[in-house]
N, C-alpha and C. Protein backbone atom coordinates (compact mmCIF):
# COMPACT_ATOMS: atom_id res chain seq x y z
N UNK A 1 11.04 -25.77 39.35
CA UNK A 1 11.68 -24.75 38.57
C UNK A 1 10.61 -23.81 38.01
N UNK A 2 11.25 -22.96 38.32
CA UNK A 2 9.99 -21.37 37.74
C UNK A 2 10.21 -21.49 36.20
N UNK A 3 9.33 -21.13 35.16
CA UNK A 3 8.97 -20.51 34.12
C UNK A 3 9.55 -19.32 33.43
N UNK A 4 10.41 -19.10 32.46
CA UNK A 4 11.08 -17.58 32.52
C UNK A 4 10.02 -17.51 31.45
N UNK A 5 9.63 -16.64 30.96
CA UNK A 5 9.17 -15.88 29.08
C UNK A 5 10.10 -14.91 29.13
N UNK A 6 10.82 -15.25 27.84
CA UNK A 6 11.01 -14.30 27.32
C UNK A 6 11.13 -13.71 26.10
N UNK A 7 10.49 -12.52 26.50
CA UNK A 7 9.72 -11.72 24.76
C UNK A 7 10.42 -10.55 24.09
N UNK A 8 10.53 -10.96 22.85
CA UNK A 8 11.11 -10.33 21.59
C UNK A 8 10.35 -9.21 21.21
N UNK A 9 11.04 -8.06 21.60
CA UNK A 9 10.50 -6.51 21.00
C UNK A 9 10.44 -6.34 19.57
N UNK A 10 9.50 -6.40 18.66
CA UNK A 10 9.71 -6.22 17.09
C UNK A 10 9.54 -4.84 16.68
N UNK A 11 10.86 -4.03 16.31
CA UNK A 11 10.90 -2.50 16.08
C UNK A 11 10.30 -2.56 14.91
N UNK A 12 8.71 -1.51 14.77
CA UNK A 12 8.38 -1.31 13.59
C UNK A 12 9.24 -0.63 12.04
N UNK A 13 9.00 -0.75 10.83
CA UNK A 13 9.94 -0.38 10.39
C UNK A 13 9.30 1.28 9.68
N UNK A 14 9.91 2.16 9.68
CA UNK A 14 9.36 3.23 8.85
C UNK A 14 10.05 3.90 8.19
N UNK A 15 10.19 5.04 7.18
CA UNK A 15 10.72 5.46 6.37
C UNK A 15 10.11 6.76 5.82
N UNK A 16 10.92 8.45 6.20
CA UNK A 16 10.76 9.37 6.27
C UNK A 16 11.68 10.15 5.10
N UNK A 17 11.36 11.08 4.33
CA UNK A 17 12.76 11.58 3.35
C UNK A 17 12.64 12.80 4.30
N UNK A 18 13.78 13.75 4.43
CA UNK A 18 13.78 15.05 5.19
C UNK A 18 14.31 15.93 4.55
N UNK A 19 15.45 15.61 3.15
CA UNK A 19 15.52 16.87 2.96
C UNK A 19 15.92 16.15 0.71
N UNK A 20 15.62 17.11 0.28
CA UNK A 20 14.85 18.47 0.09
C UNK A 20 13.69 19.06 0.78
N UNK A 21 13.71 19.64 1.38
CA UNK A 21 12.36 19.87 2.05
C UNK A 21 11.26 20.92 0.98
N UNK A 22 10.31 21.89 1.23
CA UNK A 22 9.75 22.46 0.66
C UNK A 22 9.93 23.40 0.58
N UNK A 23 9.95 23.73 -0.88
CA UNK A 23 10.13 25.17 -1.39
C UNK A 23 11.76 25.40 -1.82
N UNK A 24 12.81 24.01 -1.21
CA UNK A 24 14.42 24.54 -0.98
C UNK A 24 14.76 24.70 -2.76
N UNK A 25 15.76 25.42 -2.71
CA UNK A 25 16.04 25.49 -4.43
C UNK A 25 17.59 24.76 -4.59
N UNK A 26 17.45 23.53 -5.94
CA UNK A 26 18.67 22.81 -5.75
C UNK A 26 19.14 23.44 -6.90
N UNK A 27 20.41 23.83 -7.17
CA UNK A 27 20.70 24.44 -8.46
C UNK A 27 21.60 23.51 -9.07
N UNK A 28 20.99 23.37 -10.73
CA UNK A 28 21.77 22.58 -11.72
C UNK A 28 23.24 22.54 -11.33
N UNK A 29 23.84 21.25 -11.73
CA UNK A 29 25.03 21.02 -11.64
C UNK A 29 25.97 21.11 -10.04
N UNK A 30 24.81 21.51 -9.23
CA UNK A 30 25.68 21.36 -7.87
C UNK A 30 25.48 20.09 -7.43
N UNK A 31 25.66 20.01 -6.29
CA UNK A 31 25.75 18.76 -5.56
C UNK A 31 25.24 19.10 -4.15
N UNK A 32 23.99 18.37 -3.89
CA UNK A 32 22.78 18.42 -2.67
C UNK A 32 22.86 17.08 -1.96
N UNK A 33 22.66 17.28 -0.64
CA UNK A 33 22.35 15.75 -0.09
C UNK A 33 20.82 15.72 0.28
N UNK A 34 20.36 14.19 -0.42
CA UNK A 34 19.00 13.98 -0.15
C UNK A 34 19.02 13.00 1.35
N UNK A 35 18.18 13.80 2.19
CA UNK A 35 18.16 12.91 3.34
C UNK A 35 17.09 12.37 3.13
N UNK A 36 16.89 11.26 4.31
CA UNK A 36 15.88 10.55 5.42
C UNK A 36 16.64 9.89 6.68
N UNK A 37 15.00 9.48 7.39
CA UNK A 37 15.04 8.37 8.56
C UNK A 37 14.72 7.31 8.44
N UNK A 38 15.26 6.07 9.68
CA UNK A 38 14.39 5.32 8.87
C UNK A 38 14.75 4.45 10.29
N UNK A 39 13.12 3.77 10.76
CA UNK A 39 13.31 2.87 11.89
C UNK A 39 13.43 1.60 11.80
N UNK A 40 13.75 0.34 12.53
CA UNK A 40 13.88 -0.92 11.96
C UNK A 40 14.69 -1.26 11.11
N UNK A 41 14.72 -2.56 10.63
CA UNK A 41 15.96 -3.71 9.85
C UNK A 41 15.57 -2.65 8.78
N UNK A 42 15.99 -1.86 7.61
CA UNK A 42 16.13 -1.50 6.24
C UNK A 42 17.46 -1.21 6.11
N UNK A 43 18.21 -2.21 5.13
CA UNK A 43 19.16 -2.07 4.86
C UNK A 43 19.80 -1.35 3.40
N UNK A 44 18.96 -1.38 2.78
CA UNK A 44 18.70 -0.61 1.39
C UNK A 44 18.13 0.44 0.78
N UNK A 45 18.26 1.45 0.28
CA UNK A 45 16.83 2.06 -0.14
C UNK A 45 17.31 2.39 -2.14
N UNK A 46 16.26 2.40 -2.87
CA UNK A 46 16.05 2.82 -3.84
C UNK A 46 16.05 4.93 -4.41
N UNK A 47 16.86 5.17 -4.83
CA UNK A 47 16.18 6.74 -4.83
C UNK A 47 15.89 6.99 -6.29
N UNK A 48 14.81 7.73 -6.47
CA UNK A 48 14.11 8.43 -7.59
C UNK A 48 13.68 9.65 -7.20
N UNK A 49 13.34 10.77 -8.38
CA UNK A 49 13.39 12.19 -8.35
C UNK A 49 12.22 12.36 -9.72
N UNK A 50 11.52 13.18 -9.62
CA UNK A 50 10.64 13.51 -10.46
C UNK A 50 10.38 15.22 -11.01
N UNK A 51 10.54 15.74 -12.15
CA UNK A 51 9.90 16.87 -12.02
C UNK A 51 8.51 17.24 -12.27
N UNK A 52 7.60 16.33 -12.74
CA UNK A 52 6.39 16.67 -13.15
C UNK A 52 5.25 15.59 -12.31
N UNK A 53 5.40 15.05 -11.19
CA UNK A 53 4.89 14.27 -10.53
C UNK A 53 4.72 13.13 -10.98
N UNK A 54 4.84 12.70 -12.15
CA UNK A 54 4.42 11.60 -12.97
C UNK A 54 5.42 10.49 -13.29
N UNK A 55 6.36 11.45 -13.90
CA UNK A 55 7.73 10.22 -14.54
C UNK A 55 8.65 10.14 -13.09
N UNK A 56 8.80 9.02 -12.91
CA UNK A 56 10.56 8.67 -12.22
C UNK A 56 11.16 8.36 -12.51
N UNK A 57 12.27 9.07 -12.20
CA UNK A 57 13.54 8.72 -12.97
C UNK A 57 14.79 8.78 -12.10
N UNK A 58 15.46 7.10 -11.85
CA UNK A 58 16.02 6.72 -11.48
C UNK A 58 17.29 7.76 -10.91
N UNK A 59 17.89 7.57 -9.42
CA UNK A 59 18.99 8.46 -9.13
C UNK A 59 20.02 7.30 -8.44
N UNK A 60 19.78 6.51 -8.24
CA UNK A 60 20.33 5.40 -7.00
C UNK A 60 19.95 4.10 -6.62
N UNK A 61 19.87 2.78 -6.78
CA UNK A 61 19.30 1.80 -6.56
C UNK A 61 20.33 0.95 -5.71
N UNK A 62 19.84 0.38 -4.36
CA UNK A 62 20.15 -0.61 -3.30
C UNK A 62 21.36 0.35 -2.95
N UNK A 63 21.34 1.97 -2.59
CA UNK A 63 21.96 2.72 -1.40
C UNK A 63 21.82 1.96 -0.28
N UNK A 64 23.24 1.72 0.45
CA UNK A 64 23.19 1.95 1.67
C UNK A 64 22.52 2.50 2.70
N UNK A 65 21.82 2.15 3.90
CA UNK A 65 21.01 3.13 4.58
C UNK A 65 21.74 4.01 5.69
N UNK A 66 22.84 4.94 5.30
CA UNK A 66 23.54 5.78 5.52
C UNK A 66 22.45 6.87 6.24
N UNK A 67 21.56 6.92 5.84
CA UNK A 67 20.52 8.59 5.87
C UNK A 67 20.53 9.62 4.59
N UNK A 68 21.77 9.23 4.23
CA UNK A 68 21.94 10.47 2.96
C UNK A 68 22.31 10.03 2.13
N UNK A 69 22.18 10.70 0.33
CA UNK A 69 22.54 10.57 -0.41
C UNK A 69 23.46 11.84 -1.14
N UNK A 70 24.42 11.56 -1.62
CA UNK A 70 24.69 13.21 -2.09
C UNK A 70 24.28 13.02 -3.65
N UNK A 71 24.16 14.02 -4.47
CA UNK A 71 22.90 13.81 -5.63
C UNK A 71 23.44 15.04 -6.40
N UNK A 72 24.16 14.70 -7.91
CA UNK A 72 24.58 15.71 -8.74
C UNK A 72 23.38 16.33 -9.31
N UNK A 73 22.42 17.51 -8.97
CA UNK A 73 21.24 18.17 -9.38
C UNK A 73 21.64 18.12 -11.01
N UNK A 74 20.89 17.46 -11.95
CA UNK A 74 20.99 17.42 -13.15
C UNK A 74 19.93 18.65 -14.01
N UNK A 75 20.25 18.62 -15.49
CA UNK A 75 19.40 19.41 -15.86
C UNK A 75 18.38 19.75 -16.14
N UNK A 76 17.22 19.26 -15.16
CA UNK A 76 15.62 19.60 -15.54
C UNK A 76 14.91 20.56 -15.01
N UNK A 77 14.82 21.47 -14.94
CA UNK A 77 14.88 22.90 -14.45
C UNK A 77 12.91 22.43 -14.35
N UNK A 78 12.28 22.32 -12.89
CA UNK A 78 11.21 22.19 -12.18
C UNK A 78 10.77 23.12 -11.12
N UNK A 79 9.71 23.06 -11.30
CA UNK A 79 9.32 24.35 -9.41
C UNK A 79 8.29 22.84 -9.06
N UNK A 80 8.11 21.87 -9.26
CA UNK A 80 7.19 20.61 -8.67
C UNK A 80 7.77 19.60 -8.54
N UNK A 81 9.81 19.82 -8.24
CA UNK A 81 10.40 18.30 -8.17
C UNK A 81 10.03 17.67 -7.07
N UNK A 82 10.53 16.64 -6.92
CA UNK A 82 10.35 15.91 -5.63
C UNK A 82 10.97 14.49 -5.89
N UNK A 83 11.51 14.51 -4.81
CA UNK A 83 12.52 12.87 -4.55
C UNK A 83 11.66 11.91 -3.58
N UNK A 84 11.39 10.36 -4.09
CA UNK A 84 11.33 9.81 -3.55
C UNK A 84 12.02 8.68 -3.46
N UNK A 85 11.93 7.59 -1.83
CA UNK A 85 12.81 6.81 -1.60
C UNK A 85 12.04 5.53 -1.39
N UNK A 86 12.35 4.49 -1.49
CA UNK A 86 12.07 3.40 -1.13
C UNK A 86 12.99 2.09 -0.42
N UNK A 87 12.33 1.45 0.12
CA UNK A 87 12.69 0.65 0.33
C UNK A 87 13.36 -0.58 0.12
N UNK A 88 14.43 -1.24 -0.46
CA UNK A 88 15.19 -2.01 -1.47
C UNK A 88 14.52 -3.22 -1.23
N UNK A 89 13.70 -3.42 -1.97
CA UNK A 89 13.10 -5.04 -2.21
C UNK A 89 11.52 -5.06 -0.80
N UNK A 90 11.30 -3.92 -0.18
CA UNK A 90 10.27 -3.49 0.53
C UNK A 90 9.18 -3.01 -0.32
N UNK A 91 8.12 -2.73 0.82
CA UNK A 91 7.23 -1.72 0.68
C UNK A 91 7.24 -0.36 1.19
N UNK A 92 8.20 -0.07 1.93
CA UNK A 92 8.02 1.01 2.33
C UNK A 92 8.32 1.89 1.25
N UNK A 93 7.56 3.18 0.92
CA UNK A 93 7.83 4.44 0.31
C UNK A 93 7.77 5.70 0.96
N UNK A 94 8.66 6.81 0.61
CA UNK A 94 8.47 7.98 0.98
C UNK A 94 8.59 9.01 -0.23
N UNK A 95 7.87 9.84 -0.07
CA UNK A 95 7.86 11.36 -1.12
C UNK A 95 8.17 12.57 -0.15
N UNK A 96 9.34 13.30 -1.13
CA UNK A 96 9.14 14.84 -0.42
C UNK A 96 8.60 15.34 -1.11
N UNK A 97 8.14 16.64 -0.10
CA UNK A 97 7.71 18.03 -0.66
C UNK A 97 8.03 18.14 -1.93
N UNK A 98 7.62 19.27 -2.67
CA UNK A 98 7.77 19.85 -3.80
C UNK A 98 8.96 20.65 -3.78
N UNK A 99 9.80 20.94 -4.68
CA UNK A 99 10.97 21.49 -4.43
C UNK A 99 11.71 22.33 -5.69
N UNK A 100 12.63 23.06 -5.67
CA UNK A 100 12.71 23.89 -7.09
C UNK A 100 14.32 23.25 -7.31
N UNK A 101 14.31 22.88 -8.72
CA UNK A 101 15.19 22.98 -9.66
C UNK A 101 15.62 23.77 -10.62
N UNK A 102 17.00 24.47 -10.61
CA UNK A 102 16.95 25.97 -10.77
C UNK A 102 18.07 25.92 -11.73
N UNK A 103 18.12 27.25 -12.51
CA UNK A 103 19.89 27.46 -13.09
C UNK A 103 20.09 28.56 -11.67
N UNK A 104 21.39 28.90 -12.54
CA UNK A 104 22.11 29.86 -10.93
C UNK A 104 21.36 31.52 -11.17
N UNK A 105 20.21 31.51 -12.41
CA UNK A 105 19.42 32.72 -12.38
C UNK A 105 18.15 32.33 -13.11
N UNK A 106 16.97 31.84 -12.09
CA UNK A 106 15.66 31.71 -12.85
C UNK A 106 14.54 32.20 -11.96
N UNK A 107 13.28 32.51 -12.88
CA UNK A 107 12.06 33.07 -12.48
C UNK A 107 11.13 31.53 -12.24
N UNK A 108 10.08 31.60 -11.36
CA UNK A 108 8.95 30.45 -11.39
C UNK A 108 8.34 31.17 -11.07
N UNK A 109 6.85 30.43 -11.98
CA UNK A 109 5.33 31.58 -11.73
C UNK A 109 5.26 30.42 -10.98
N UNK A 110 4.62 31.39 -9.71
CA UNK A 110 3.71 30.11 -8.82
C UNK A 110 2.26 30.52 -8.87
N UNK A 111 1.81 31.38 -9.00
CA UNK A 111 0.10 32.06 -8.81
C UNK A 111 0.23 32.61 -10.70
N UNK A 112 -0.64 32.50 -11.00
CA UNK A 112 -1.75 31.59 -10.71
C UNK A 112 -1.47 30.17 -11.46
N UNK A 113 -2.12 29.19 -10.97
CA UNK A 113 -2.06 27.86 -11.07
C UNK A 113 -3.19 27.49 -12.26
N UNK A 114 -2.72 26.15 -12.57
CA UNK A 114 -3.37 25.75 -13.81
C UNK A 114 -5.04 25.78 -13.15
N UNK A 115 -6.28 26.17 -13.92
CA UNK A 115 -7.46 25.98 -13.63
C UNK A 115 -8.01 27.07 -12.78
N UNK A 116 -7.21 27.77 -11.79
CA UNK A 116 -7.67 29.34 -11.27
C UNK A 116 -8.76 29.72 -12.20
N UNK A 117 -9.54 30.21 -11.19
CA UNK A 117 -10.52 31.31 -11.95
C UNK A 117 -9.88 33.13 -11.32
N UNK A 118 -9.78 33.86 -12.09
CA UNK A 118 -9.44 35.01 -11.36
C UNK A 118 -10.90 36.23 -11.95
N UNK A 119 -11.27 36.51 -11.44
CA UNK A 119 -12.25 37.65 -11.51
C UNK A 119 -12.39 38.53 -12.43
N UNK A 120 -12.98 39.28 -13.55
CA UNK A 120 -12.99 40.00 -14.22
C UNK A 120 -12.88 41.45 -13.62
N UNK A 121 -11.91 42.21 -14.00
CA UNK A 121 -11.90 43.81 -13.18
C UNK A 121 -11.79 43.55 -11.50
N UNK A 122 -10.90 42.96 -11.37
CA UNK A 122 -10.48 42.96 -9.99
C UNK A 122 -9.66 43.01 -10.22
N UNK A 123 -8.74 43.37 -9.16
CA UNK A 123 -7.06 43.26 -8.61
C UNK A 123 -6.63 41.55 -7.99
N UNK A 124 -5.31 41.20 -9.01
CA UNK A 124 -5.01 40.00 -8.35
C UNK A 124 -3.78 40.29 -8.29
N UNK A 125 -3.32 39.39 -7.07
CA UNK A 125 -2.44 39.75 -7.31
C UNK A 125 -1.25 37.77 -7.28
N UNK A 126 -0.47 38.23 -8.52
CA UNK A 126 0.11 36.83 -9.29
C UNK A 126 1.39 36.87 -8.45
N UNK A 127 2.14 36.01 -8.01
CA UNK A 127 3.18 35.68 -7.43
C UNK A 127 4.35 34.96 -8.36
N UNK A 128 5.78 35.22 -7.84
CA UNK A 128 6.54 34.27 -8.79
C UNK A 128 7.55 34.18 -7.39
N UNK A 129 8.36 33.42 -8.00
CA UNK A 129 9.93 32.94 -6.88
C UNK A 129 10.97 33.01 -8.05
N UNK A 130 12.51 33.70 -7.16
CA UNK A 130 13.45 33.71 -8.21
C UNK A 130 14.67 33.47 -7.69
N UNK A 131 15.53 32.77 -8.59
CA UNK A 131 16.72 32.37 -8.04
C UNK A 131 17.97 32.79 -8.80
N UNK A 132 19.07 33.74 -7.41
CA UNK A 132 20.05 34.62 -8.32
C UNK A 132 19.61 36.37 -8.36
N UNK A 133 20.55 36.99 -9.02
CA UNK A 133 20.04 38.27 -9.12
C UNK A 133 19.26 39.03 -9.61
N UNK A 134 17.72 38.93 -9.59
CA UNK A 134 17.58 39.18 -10.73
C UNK A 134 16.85 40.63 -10.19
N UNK A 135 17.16 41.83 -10.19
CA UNK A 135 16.18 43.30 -9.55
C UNK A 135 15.10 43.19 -9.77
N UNK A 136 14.92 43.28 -11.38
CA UNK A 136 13.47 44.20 -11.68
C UNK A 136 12.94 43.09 -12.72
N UNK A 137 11.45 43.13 -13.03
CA UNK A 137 11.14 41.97 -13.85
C UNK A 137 9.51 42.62 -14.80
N UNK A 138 9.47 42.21 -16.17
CA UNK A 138 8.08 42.91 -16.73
C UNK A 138 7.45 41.58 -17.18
N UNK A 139 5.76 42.19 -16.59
CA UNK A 139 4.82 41.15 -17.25
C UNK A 139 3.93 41.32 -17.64
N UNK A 140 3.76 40.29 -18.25
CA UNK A 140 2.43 40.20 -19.42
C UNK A 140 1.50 39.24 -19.86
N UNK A 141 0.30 39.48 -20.25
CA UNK A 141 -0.47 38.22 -20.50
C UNK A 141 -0.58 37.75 -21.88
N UNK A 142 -1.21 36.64 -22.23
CA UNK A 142 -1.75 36.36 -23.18
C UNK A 142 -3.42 35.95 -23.37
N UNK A 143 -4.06 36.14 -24.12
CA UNK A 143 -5.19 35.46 -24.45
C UNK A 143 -5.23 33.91 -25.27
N UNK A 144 -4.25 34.66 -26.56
CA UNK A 144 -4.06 33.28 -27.45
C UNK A 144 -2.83 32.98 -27.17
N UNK A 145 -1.76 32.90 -27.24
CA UNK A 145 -1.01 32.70 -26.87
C UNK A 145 0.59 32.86 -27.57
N UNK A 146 0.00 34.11 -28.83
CA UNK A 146 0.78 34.71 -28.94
C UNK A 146 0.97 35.86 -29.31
N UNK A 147 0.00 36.94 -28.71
CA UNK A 147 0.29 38.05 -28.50
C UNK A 147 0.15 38.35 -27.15
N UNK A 148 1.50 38.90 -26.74
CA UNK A 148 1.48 39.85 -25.41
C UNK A 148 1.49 40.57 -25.16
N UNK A 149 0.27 40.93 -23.72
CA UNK A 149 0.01 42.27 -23.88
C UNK A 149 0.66 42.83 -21.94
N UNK A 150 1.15 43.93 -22.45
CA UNK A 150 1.98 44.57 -21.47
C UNK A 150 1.15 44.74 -19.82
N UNK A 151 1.59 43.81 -18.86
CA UNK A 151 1.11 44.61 -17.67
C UNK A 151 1.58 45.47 -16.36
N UNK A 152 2.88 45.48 -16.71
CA UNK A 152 4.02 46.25 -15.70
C UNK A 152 5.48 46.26 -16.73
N UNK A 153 6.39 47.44 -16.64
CA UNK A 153 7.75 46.66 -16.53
C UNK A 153 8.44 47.36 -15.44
N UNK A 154 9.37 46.63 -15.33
CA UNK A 154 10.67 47.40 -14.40
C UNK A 154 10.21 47.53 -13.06
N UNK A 155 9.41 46.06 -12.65
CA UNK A 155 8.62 46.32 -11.74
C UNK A 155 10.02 45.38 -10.05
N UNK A 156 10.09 45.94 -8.93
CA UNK A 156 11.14 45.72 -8.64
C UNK A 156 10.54 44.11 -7.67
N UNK A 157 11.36 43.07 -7.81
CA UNK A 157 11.46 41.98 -7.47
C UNK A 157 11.56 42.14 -5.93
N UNK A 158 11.18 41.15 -4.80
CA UNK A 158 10.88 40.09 -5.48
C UNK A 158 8.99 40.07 -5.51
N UNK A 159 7.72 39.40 -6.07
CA UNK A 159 6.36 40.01 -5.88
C UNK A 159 5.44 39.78 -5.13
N UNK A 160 4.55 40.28 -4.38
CA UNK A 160 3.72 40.07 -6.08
C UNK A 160 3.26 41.24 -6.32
N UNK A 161 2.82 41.11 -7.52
CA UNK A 161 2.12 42.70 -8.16
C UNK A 161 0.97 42.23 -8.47
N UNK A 162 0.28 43.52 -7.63
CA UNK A 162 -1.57 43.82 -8.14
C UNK A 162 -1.87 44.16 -9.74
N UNK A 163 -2.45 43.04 -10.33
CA UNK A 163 -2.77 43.49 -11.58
C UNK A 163 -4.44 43.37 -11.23
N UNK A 164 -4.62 44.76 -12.29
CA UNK A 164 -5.93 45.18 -12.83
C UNK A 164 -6.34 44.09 -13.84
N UNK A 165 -7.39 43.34 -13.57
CA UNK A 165 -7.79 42.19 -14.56
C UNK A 165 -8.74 42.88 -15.87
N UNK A 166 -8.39 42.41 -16.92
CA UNK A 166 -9.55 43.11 -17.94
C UNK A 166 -10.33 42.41 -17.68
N UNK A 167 -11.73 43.26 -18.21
CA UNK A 167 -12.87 42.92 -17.99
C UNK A 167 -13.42 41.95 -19.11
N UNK A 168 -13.15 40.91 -18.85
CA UNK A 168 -13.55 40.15 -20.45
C UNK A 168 -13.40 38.63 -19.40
N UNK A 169 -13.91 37.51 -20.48
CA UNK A 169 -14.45 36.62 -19.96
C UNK A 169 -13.60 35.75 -20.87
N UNK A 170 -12.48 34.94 -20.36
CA UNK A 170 -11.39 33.72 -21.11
C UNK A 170 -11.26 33.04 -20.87
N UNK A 171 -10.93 31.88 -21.37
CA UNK A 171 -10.74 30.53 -20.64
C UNK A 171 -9.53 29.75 -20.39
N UNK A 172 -8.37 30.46 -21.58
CA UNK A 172 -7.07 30.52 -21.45
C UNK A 172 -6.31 31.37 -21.37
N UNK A 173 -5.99 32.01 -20.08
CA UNK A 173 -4.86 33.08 -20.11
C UNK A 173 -3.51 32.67 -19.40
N UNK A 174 -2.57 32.84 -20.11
CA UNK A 174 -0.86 32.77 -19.04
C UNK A 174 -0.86 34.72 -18.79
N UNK A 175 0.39 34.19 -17.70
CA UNK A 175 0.87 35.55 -17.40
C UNK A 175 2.50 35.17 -18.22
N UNK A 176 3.02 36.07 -18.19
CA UNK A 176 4.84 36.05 -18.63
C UNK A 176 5.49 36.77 -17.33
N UNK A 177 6.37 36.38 -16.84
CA UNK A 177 7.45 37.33 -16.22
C UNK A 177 8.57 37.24 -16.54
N UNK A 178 9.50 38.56 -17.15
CA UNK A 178 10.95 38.43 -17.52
C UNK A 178 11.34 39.23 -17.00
N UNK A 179 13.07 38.56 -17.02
CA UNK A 179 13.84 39.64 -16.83
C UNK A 179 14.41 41.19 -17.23
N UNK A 180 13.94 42.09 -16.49
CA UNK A 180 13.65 43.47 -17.36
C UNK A 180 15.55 43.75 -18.18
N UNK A 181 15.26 43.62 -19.33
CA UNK A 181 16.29 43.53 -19.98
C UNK A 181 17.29 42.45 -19.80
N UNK A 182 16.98 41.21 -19.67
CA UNK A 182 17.43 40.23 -19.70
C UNK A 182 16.86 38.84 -20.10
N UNK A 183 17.04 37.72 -20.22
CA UNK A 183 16.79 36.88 -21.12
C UNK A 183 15.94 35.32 -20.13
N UNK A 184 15.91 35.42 -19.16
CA UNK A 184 15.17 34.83 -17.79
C UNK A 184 13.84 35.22 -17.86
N UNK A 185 12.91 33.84 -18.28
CA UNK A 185 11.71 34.33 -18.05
C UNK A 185 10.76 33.23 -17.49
N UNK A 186 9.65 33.24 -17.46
CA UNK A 186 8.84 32.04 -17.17
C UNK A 186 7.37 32.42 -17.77
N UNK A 187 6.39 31.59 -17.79
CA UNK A 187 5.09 31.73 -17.98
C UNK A 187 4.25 30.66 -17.08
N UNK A 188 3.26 31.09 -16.61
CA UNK A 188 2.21 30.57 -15.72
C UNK A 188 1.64 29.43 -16.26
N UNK A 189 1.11 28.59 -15.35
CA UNK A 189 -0.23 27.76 -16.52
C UNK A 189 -1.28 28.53 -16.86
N UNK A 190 -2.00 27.86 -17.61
CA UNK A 190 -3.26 28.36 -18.05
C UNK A 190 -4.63 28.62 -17.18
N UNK A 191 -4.61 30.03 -17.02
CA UNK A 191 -6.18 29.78 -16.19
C UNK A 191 -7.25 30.87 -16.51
N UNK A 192 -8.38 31.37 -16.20
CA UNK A 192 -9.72 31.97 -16.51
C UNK A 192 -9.83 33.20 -15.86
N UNK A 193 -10.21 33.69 -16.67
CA UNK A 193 -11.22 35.30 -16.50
C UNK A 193 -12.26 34.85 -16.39
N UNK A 194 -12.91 35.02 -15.32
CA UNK A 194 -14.37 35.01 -15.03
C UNK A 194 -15.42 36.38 -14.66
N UNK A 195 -16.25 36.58 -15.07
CA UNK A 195 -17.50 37.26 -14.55
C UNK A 195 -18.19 37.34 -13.54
């Protein structure tokens, strides 16, 4: 009698999130589906959502591995959310992209970023993202951080605008962008005038 072997294929297991993807904007109070993939035996997954990279905070524990979740966008209004998933009683983890959490009309400074150095007497030019109608928008900086000083208004959306940098040397400046006659605004992190 001949010898048979026979051998057991072991499907690795992995675990992908796909959507929110990057940059998508989920707006408060709607309802988004968070996807993934996922190869191999996982029968569970865990979901959490973050807006500041740091805290998680619970959305779903021992989901079904359906692929999707549908997810009431709650109120923490972020331009750095991100959902991640895990594995129910695993190791596997996944993180998405960065992603915006929005009302149904908001501004996000994205340029400049916390720690930028921007040039003394140069042209920079600062970027924002906006969600909803918003035309026209005025901005402004600060030194201390509470007087502002005018650098455009009624400037038409969406940007960026070349600002003329003063010539001075700071170590904390925000920008402001609002809504030109309206009540939608945002401010930048903190970053430098350099020489």
């Amino acid at each position: 009698m001949a010898e048979v072997k026979i051998e057991t294929q072991v499907t690795k297991k992995s675990l992908n999130v796909t959507s929110p993807f990057r940059g998508y904007t989920c707006l408060i109070g709607k309802k988004r589906n968070i996807g993934w993939e996922t190869t191999g035996d996982i029968s569970k997954v865990d979901i959490e959502y973050t807006v500041n990279g740091k805290n998680w905070i619970g959305i779903a524990k021992g989901v079904k591995n359906t692929h999707y979740y549908t997810w009431t966008i709650p109120n923490t209004p972020s331009d750095i959310a991100q959902v991640r998933i895990k594995e129910t009683g695993g190791d596997l983890v996944s993180v998405s992209d960065p992603f915006f959490i929005a009302a149904k009309k908001t501004l996000f400074m994205v340029r400049p970023t916390e720690g930028t150095s921007v040039l003394a007497d140069s042209e920079y030019g600062q970027n924002w993202a906006i969600v909803g109608d918003i035309a026209k928008v005025d901005l402004a900086y600060t030194l201390n951080g509470s007087k502002w000083i005018t650098i455009a208004k009624s400037v038409s959306n969406p940007g960026p605008y070349a600002w003329t940098v003063p010539n001075i040397k700071e170590n904390n400046v925000m920008i402001r962008i609002s809504e030109t006659n309206g009540s939608v605004k945002s401010i930048s992190d903190p970053f430098k005038i350099v020489k």
